[in-house]
C-alpha atoms as a PDB file:
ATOM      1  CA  UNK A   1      99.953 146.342 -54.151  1.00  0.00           C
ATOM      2  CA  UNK A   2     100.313 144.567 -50.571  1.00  0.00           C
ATOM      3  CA  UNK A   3     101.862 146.601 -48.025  1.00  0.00           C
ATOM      4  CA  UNK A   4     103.058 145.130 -44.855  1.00  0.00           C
ATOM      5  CA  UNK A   5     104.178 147.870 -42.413  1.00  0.00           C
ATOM      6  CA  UNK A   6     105.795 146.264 -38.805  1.00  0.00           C
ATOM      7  CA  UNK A   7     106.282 148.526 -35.358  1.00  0.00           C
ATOM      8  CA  UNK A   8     106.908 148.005 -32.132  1.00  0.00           C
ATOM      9  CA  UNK A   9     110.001 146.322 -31.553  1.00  0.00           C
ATOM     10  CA  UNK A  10     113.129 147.583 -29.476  1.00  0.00           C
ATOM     11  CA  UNK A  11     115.306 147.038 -26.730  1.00  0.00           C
ATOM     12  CA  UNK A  12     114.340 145.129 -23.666  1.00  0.00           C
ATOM     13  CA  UNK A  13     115.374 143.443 -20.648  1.00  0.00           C
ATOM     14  CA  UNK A  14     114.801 139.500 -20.116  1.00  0.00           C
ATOM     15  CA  UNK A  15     111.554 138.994 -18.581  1.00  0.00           C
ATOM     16  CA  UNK A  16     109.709 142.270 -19.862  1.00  0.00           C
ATOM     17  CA  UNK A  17     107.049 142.363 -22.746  1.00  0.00           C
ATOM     18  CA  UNK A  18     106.645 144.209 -26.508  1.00  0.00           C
ATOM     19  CA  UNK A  19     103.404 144.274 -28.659  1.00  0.00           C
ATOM     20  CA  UNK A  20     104.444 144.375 -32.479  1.00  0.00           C
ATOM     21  CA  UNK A  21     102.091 145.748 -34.258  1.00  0.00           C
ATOM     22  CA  UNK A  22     101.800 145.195 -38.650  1.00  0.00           C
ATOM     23  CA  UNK A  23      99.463 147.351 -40.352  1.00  0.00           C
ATOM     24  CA  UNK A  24      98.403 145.825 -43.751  1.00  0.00           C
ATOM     25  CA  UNK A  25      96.929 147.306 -46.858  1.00  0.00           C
ATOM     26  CA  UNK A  26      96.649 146.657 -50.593  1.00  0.00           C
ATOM     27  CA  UNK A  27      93.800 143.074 -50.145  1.00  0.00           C
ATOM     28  CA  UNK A  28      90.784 142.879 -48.381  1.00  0.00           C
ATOM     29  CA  UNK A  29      92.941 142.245 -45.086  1.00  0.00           C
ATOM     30  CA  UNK A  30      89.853 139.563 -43.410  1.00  0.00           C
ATOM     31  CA  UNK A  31      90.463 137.075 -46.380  1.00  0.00           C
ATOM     32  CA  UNK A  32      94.402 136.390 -45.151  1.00  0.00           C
ATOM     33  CA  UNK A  33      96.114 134.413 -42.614  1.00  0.00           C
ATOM     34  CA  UNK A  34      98.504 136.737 -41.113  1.00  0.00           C
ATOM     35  CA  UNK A  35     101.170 135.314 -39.290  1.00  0.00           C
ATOM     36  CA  UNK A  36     104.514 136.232 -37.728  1.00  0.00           C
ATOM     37  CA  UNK A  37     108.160 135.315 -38.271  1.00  0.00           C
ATOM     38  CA  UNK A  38     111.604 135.673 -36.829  1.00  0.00           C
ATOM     39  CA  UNK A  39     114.963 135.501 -38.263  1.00  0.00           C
ATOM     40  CA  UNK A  40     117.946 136.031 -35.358  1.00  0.00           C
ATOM     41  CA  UNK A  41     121.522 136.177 -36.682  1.00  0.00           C
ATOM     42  CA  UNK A  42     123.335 133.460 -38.461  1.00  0.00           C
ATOM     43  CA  UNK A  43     119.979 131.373 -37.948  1.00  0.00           C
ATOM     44  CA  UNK A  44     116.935 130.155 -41.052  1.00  0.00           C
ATOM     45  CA  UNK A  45     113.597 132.609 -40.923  1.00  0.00           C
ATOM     46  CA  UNK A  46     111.256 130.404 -38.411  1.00  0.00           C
ATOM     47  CA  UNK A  47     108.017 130.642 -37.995  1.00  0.00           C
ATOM     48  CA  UNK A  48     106.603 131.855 -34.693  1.00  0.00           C
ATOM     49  CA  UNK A  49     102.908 132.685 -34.643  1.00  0.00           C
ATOM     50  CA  UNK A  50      99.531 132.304 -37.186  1.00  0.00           C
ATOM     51  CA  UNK A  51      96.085 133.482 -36.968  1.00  0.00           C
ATOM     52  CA  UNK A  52      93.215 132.339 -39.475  1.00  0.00           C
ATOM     53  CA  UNK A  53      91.757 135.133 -41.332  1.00  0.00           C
ATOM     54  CA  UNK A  54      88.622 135.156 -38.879  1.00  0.00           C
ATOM     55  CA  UNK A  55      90.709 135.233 -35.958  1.00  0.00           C
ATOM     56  CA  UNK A  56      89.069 132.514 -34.681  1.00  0.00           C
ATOM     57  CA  UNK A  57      92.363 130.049 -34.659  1.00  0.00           C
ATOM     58  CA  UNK A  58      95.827 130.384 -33.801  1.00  0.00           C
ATOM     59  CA  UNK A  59      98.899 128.823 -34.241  1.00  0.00           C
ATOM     60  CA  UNK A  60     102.450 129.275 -32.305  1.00  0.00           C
ATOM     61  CA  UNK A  61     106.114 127.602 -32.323  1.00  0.00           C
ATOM     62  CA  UNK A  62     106.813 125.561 -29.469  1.00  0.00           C
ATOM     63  CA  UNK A  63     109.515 127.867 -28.503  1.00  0.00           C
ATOM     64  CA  UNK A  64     106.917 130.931 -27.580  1.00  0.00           C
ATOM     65  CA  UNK A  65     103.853 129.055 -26.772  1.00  0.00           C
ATOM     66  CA  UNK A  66     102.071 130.368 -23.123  1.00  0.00           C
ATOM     67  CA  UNK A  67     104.551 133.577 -23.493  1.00  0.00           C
ATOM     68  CA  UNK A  68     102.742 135.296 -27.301  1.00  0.00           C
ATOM     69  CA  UNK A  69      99.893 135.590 -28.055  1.00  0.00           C
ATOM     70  CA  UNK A  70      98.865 136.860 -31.312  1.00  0.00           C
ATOM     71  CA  UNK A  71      95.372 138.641 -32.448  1.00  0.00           C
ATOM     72  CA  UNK A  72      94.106 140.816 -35.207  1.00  0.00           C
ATOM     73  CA  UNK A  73      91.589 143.612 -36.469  1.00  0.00           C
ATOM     74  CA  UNK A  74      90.112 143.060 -39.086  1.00  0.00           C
ATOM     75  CA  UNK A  75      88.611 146.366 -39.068  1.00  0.00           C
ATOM     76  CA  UNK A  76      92.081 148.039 -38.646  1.00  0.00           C
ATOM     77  CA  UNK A  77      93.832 146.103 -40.902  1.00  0.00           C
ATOM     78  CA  UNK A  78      96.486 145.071 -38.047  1.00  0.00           C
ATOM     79  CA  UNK A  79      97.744 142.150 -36.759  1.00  0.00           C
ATOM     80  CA  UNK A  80      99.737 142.166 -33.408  1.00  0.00           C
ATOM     81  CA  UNK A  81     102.439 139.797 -31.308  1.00  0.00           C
ATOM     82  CA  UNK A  82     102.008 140.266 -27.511  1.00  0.00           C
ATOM     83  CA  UNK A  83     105.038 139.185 -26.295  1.00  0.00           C
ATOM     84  CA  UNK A  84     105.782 138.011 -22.279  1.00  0.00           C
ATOM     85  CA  UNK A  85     108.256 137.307 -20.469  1.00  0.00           C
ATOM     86  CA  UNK A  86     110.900 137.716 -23.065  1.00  0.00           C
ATOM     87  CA  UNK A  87     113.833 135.880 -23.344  1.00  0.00           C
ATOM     88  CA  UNK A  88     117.508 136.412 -24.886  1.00  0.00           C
ATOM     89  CA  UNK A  89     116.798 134.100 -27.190  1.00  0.00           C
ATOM     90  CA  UNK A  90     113.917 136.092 -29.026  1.00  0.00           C
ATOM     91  CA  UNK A  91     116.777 138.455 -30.144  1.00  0.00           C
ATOM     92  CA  UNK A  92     115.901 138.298 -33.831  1.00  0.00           C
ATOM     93  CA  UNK A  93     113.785 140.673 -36.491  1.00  0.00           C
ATOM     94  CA  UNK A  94     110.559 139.953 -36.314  1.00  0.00           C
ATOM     95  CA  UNK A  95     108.463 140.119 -39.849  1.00  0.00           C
ATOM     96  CA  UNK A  96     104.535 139.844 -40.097  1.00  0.00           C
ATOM     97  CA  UNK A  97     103.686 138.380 -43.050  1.00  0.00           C
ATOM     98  CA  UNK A  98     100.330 137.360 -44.846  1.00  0.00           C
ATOM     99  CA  UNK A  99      99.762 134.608 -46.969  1.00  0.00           C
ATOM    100  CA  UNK A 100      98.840 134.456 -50.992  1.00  0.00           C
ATOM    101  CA  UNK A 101      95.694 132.629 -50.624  1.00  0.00           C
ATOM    102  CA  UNK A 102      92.332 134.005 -49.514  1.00  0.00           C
ATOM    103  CA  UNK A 103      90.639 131.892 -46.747  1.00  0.00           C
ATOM    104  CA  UNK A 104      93.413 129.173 -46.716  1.00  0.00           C
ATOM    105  CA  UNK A 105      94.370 127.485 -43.515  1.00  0.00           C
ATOM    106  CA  UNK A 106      96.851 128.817 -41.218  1.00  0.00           C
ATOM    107  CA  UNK A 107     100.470 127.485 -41.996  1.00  0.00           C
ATOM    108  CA  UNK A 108     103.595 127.469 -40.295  1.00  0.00           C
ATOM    109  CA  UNK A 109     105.774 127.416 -44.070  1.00  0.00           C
ATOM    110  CA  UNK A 110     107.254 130.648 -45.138  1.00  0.00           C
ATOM    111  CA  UNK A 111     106.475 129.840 -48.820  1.00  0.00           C
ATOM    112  CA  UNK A 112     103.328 129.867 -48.108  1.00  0.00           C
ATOM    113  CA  UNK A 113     103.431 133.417 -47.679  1.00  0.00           C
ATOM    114  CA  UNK A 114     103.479 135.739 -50.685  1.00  0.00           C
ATOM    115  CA  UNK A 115     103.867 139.497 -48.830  1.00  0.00           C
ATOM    116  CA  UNK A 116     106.367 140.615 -46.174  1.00  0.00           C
ATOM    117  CA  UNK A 117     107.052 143.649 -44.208  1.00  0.00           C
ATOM    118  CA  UNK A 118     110.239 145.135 -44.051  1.00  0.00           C
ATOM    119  CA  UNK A 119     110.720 143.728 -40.416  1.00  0.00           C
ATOM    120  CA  UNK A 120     111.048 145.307 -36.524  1.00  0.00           C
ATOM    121  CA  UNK A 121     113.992 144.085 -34.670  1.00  0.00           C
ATOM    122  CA  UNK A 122     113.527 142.877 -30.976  1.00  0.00           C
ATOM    123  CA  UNK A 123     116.670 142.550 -28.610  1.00  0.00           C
ATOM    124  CA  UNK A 124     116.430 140.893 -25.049  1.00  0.00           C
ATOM    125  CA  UNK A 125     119.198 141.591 -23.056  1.00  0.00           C
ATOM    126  CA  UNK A 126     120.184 139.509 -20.209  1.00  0.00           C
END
């Protein structure tokens, strides 16, 4: 049984930074593109971040790219989300996800993800 567990979001001021943090367990976590979604309110799930399963490639949303960076350990069975220079508009809840196929390519479609944590919110204020 997969188990996605998120941490590391909270309340923060416009231009500061967060690391989320998602702890898998339940699959041989270096098999998996992990990647990272947000969902703010009234708005569609979107996709934010990927990283292949060798952590070797990575993948971001026009909307965060030069301000996250995302990474994982394959030994710790964690992915992270640094996150810079935050804006209002990240207000959402952030979920780390990781998809159903082993050693697939990275991929920006939620469906292509079979397991999701429970989520961490993140609020920017101005």
């Amino acid at each position: 049984q997969v188990q996605l567990v998120e941490s590391g979001g909270g309340l923060v001021q416009a231009g500061g930074s967060l690391r989320l943090s998602c702890v898998a367990s339940g699959r041989t976590f270096s098999r998996y593109v992990m990647g990272w979604f947000r969902q703010a309110p009234g708005k569609e799930r979107e996709f934010v971040a990927a990283i292949s399963w060798s952590g070797g490639r990575t993948y971001y949303a026009d909307s965060v790219k030069g301000r996250f960076t995302i990474s994982r350990d394959n030994g710790k069975k964690t992915v992270y989300l640094q996150m810079n220079s935050l804006k209002p508009e990240d207000t959402a809840v952030y979920y780390c996800a990781e998809e159903s196929v082993a050693y697939s390519g990275a991929s920006s479609i939620a469906d292509e993800y079979g397991y999701w944590g429970q989520g961490t919110q993140v609020t920017v204020s101005s």
